[in-house]
N, C-alpha and C. Protein backbone atom coordinates (compact mmCIF):
# COMPACT_ATOMS: atom_id res chain seq x y z
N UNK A 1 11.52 13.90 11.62
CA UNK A 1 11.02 15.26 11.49
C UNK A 1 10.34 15.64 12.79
N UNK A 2 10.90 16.92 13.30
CA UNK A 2 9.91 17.30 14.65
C UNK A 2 8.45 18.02 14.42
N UNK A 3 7.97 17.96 15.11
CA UNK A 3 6.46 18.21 15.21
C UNK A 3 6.62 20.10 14.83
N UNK A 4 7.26 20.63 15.02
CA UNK A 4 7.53 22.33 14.65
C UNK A 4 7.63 22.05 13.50
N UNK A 5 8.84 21.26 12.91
CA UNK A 5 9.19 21.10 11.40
C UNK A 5 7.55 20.91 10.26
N UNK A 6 6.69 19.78 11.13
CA UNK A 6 5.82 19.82 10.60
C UNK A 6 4.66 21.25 10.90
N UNK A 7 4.26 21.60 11.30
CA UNK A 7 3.51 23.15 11.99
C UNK A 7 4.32 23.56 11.10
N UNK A 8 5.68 23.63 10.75
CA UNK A 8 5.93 25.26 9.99
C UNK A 8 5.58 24.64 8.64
N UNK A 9 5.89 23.54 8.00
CA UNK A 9 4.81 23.08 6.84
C UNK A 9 3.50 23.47 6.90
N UNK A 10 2.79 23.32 7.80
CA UNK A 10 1.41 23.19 7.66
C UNK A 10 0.94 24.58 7.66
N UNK A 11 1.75 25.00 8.68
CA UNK A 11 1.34 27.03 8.28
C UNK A 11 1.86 27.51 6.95
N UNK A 12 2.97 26.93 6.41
CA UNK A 12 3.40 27.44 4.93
C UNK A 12 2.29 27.27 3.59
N UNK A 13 2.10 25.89 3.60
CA UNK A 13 1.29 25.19 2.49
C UNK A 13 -0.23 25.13 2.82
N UNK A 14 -0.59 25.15 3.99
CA UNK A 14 -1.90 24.68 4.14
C UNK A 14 -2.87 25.37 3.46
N UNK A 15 -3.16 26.63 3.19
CA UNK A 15 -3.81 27.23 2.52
C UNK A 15 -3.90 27.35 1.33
N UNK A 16 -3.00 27.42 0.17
CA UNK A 16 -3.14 27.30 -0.73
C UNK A 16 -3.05 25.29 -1.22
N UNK A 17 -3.28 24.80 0.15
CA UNK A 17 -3.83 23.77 -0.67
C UNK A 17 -5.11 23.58 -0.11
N UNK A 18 -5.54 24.35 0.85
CA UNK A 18 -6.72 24.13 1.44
C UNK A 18 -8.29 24.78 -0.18
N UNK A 19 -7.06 26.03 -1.06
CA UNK A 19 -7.78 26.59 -2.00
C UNK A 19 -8.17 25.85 -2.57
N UNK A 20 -7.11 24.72 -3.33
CA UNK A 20 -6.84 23.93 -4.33
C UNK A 20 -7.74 22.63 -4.15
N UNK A 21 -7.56 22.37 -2.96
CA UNK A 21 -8.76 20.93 -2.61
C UNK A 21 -10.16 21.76 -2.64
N UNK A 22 -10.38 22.64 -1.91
CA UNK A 22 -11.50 23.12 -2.13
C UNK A 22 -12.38 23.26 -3.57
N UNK A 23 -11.35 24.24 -4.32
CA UNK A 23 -11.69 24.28 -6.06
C UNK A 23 -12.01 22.47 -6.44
N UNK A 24 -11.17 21.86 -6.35
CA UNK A 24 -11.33 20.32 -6.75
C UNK A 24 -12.47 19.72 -6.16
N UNK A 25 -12.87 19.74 -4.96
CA UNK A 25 -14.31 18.87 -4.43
C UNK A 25 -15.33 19.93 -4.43
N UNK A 26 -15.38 21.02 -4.12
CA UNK A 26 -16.05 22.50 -3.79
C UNK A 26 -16.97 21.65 -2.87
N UNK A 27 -16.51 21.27 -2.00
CA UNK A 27 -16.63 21.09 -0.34
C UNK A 27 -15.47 21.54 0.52
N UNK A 28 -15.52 22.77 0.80
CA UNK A 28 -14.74 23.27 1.64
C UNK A 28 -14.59 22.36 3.05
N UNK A 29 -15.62 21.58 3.59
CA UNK A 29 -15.38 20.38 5.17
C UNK A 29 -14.98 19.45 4.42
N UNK A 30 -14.95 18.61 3.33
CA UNK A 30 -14.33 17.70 2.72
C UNK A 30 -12.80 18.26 2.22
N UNK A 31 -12.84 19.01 1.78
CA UNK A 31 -11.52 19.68 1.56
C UNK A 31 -10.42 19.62 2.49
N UNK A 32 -11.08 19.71 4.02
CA UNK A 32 -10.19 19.98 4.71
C UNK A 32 -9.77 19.02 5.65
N UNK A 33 -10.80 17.93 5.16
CA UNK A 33 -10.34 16.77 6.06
C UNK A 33 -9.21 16.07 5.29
N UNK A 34 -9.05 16.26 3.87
CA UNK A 34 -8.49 15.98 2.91
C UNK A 34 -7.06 16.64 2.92
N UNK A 35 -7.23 17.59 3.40
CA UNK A 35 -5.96 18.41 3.52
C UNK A 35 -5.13 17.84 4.69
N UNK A 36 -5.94 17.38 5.81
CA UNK A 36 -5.43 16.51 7.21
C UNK A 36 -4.75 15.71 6.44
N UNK A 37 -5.14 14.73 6.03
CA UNK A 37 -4.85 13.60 5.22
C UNK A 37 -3.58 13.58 4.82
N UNK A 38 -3.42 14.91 3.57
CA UNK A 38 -2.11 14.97 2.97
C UNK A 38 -1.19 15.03 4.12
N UNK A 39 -1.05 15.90 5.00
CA UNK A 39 -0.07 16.30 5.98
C UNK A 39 0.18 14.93 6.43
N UNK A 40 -0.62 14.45 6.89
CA UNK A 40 -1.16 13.13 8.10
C UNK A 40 0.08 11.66 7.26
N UNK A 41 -0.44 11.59 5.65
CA UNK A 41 0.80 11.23 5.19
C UNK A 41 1.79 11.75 4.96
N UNK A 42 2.20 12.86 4.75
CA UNK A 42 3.60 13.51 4.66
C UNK A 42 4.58 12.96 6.23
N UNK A 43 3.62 13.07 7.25
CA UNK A 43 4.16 13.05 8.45
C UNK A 43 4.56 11.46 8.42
N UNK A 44 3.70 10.50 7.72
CA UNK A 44 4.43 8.85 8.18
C UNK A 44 5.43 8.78 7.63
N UNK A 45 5.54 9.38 5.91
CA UNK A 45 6.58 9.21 4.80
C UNK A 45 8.07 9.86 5.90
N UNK A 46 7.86 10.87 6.37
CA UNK A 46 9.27 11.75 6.91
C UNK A 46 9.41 10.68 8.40
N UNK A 47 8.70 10.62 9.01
CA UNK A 47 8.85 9.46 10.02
C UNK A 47 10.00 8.57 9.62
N UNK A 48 9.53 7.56 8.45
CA UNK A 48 9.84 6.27 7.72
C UNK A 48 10.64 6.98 7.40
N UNK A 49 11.76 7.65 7.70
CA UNK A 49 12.82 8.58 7.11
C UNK A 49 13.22 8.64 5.30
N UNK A 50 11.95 8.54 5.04
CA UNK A 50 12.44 9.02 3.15
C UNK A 50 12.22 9.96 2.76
N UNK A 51 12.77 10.05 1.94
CA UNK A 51 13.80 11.52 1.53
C UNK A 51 12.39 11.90 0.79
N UNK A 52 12.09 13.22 0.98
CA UNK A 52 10.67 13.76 -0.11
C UNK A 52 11.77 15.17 -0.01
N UNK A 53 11.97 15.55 -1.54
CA UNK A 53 12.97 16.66 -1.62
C UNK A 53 12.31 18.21 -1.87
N UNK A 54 10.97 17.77 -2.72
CA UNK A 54 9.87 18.92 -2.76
C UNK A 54 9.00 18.55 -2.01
N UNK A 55 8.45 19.30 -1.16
CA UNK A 55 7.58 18.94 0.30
C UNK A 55 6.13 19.34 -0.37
N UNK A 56 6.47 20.63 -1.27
CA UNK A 56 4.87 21.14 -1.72
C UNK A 56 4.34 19.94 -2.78
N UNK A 57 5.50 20.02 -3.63
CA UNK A 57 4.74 19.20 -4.91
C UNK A 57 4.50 17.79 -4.21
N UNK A 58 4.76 17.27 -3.29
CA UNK A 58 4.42 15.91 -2.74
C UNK A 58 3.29 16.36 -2.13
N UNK A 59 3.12 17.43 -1.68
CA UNK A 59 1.34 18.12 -0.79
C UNK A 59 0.26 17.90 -1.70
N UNK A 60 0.63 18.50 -2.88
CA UNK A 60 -0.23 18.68 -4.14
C UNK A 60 -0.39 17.10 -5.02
N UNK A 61 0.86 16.85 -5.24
CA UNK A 61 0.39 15.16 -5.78
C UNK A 61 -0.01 14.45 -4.49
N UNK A 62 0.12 14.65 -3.59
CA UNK A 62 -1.02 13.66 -3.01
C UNK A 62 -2.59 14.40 -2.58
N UNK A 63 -2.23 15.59 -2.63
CA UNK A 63 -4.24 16.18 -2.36
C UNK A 63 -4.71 15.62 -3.53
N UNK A 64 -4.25 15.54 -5.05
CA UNK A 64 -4.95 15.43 -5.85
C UNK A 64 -5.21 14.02 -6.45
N UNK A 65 -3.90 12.80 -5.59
CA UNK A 65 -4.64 11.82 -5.16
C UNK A 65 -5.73 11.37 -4.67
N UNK A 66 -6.12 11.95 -3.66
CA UNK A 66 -7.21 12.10 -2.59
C UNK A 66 -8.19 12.31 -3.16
N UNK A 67 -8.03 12.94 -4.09
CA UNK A 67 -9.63 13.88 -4.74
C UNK A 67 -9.85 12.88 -5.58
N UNK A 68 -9.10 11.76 -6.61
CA UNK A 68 -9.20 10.83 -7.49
C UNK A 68 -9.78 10.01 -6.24
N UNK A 69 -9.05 9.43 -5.47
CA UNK A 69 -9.56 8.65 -4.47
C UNK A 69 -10.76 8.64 -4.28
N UNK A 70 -11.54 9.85 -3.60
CA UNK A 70 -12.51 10.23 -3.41
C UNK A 70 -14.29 10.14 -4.35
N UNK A 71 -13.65 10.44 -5.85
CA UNK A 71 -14.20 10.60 -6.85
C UNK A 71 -14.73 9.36 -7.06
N UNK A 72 -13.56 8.42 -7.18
CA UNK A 72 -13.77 7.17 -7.50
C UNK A 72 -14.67 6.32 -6.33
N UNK A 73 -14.79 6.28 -5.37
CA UNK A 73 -15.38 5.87 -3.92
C UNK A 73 -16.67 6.67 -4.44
N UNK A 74 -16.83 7.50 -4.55
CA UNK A 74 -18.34 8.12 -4.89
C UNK A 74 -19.26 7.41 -6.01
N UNK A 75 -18.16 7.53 -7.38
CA UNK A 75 -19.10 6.93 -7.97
C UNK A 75 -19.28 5.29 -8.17
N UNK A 76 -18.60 4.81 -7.28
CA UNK A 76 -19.15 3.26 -6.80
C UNK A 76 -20.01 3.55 -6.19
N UNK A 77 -20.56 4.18 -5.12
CA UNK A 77 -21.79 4.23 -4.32
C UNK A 77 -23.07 4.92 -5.15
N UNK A 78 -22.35 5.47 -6.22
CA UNK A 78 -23.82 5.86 -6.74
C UNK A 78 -24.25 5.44 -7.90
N UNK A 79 -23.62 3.95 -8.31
CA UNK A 79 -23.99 3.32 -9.10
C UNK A 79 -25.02 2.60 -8.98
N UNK A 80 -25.76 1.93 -9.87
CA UNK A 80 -27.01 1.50 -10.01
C UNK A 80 -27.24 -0.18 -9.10
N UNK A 81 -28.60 -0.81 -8.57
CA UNK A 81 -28.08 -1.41 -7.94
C UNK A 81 -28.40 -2.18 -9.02
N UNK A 82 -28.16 -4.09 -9.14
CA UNK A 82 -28.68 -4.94 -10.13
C UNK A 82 -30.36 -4.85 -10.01
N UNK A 83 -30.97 -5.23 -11.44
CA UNK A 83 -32.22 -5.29 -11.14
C UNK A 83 -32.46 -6.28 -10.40
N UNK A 84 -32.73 -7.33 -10.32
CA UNK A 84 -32.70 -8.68 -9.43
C UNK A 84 -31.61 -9.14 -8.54
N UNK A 85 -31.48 -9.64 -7.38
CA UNK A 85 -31.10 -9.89 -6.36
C UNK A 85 -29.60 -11.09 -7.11
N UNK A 86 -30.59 -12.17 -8.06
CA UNK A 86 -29.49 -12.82 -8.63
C UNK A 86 -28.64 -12.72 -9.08
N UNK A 87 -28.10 -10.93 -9.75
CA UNK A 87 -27.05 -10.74 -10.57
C UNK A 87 -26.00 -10.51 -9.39
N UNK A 88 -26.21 -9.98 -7.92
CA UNK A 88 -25.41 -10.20 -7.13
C UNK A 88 -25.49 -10.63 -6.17
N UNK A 89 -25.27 -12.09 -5.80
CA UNK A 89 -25.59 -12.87 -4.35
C UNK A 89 -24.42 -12.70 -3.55
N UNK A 90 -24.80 -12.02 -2.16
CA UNK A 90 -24.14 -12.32 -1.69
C UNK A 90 -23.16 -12.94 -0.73
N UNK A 91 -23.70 -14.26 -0.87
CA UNK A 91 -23.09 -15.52 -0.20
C UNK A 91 -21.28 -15.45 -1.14
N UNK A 92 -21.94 -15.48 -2.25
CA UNK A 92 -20.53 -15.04 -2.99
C UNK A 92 -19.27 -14.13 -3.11
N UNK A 93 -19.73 -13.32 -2.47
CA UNK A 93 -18.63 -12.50 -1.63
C UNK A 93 -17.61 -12.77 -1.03
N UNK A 94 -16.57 -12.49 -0.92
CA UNK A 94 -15.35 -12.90 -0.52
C UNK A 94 -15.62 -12.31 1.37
N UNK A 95 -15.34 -13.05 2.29
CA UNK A 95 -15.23 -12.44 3.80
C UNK A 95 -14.11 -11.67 4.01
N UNK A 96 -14.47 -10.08 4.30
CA UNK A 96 -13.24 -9.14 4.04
C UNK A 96 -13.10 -9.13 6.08
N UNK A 97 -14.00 -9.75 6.40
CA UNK A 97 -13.43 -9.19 8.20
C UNK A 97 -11.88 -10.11 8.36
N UNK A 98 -11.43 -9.06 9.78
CA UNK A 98 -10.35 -9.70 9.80
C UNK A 98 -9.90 -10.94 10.82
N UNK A 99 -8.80 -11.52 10.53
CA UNK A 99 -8.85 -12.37 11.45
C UNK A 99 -7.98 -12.54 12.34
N UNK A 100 -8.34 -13.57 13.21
CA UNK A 100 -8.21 -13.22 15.07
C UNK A 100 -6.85 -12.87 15.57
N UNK A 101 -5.61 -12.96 14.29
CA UNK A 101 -4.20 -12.41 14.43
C UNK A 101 -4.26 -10.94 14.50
N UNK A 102 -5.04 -10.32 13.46
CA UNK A 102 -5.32 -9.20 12.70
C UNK A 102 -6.14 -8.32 13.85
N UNK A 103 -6.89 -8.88 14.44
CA UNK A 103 -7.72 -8.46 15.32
C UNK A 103 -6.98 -8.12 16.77
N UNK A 104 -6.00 -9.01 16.92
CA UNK A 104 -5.53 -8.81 18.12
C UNK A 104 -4.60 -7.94 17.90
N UNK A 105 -3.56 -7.97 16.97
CA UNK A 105 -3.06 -6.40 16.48
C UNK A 105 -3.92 -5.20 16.90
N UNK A 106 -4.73 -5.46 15.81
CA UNK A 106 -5.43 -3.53 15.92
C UNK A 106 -5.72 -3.40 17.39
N UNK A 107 -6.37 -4.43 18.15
CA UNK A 107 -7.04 -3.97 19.39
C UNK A 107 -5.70 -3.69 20.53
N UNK A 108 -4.16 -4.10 20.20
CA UNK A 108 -3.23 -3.49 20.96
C UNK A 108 -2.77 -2.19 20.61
N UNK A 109 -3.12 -2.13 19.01
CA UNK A 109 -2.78 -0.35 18.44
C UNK A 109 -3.59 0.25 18.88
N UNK A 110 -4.72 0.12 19.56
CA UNK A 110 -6.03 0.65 19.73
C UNK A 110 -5.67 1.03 20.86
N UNK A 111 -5.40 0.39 22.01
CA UNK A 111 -4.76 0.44 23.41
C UNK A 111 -3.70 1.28 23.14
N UNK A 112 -2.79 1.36 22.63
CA UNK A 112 -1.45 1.91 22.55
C UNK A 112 -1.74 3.24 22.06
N UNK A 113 -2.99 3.69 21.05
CA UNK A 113 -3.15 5.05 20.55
C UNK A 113 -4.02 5.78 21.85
N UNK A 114 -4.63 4.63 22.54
CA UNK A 114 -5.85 5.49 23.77
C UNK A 114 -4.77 5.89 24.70
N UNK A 115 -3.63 5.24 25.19
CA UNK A 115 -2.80 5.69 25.93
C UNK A 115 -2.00 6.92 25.67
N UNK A 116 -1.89 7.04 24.36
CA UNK A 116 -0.82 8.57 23.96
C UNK A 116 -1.85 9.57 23.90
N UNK A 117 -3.47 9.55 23.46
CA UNK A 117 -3.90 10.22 23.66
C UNK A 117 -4.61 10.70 25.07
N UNK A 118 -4.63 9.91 25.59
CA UNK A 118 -4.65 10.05 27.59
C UNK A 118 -4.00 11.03 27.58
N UNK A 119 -2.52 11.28 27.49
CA UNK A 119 -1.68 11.90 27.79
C UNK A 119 -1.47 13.42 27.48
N UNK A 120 -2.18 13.55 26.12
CA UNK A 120 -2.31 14.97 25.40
C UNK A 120 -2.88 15.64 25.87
N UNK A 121 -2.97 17.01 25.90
CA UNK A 121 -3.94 18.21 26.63
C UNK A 121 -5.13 17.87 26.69
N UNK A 122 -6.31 18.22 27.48
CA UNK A 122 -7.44 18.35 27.17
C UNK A 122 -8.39 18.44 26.32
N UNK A 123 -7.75 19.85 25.58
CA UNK A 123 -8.32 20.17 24.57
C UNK A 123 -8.11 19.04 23.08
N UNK A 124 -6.46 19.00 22.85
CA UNK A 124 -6.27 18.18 21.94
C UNK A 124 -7.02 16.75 21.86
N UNK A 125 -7.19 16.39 23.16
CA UNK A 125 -8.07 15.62 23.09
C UNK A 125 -9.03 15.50 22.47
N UNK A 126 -10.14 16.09 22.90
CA UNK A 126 -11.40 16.63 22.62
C UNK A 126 -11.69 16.68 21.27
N UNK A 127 -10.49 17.70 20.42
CA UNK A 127 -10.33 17.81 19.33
C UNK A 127 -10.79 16.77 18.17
N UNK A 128 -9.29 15.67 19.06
CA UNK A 128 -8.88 14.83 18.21
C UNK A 128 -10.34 13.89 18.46
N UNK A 129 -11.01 13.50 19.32
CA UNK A 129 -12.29 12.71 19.61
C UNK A 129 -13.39 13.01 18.75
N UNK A 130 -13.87 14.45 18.49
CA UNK A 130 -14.73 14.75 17.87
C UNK A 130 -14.46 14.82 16.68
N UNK A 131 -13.37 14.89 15.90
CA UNK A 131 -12.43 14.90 14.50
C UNK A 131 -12.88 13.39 14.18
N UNK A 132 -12.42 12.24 14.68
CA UNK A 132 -11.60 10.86 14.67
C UNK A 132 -12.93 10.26 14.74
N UNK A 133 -13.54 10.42 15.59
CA UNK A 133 -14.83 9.06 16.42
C UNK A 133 -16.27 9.87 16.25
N UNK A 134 -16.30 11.04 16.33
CA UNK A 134 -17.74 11.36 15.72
C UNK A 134 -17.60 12.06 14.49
N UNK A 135 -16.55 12.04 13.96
CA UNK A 135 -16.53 12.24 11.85
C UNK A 135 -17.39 13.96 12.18
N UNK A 136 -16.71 14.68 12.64
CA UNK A 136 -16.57 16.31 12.41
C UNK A 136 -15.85 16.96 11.57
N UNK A 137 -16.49 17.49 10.87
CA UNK A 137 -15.25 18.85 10.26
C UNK A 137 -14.64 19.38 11.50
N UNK A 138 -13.88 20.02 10.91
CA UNK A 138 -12.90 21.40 11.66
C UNK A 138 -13.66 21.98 11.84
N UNK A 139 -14.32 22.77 10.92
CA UNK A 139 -15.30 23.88 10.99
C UNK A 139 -16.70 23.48 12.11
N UNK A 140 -17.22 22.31 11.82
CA UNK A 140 -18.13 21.72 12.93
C UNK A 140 -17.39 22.05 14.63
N UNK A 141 -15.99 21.55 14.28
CA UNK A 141 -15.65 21.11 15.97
C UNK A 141 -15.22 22.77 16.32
N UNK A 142 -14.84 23.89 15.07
CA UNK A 142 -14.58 25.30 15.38
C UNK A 142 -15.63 25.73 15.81
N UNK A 143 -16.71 25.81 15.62
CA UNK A 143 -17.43 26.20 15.87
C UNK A 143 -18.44 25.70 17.49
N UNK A 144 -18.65 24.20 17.46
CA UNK A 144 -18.76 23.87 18.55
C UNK A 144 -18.26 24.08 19.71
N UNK A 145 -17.10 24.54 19.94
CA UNK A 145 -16.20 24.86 20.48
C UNK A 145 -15.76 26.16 20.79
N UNK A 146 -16.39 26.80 20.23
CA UNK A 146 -15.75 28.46 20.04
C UNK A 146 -14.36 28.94 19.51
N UNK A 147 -13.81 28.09 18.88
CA UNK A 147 -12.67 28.34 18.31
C UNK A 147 -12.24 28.59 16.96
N UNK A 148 -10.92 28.60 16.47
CA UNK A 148 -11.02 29.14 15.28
C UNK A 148 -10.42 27.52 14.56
N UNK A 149 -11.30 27.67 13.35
CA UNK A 149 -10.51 26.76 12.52
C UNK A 149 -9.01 26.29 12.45
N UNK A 150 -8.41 27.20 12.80
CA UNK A 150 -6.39 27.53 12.75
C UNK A 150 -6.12 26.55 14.30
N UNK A 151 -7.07 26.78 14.98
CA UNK A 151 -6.63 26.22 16.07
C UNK A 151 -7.27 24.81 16.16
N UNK A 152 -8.39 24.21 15.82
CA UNK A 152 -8.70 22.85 15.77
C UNK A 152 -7.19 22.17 14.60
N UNK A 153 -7.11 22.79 13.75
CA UNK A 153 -5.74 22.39 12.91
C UNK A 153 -4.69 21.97 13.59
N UNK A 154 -3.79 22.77 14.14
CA UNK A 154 -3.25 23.04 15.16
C UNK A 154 -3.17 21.71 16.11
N UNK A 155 -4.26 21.86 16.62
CA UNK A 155 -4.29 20.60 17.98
C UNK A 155 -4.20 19.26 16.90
N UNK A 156 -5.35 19.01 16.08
CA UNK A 156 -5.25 17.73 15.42
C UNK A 156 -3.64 17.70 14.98
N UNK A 157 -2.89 18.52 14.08
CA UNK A 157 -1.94 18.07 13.23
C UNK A 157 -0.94 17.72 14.93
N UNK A 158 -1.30 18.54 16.27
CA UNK A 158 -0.36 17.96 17.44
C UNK A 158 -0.25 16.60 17.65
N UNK A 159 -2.06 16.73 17.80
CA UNK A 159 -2.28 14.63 18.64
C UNK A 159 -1.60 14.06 17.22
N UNK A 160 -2.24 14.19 15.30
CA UNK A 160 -1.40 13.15 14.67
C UNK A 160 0.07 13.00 14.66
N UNK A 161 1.00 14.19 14.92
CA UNK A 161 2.45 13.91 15.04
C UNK A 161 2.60 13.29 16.35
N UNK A 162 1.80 13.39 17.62
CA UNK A 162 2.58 12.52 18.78
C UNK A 162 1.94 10.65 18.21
N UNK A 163 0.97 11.06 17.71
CA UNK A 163 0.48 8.99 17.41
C UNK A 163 1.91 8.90 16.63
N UNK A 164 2.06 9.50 15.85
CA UNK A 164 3.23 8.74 14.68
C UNK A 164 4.61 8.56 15.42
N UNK A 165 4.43 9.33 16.07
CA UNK A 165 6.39 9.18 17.19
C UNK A 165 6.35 7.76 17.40
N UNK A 166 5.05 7.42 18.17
CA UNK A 166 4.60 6.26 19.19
C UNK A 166 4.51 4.96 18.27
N UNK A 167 3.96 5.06 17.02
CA UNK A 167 3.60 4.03 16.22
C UNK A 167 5.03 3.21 15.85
């Protein structure tokens, strides 16, 4: 799928799912990072060349993945902690870091994503930095920026279709 193919998706659907996530979290900056998301997978699935024959209803079953996703991640964190330390030790914990195979992977994907983004405009850059590594809304980096929401979109959905060419 070319990067237009995706843009003319994202100008078609984005809004009325930008409504729809919104109504569902009523966090309009969560909404819309959420909405990245959907696209962000639509774009690996069409990559991985499989066939998705309804593009919207795959937008919508997966935003409303996201929002289950989401829901569920919340209310683990806002569950209660044990009264005493003993009901959960955690020496007992399983070690989730990764290891030194695993590690040397990511840190060449890591290299390999800093290099494609070297390469991208300025701006997309920027974009994608303050999006990715300091956890901005759109609306945060629109505004920081003087720009319009449509256009932080825009650049991000650019830099995520050139990472996925590369990946």
């Amino acid at each position: 799928m070319s990067e237009s193919d995706l843009q003319h998706l994202f100008s078609h659907y984005s809004q009325a799912l930008q409504r729809h996530l919104t109504r569902k979290v009523r966090d309009p900056h969560l909404a819309a990072d959420l909405l990245q998301e959907c696209f962000l997978r639509l774009a690996q699935r069409l990559e991985q060349q499989e066939i998705i024959i309804d593009k919207k209803a795959y937008l919508f079953k997966t935003a409303n993945n996201l929002v289950r996703d989401h829901q569920r991640y919340q209310s683990r964190w806002q569950m209660q902690t044990p009264a005493n330390d003993s009901e959960a030790p955690l020496d007992d914990l399983p070690d989730r870091r990764p290891q030194m195979e695993q590690m040397a992977i990511n840190r060449q994907q890591l290299e390999l994503l800093a290099q494609v983004l070297s390469h991208l405009p300025e701006r997309t850059q920027q974009i994608f930095q303050l999006h990715r590594l300091e956890h901005l809304t759109q609306q945060q980096i629109a505004r920081r920026l003087g720009v319009s929401v449509s256009t932080v979109e825009k650049h991000l959905a650019s830099a995520l279709a050139e990472m996925l060419r590369v990946i």
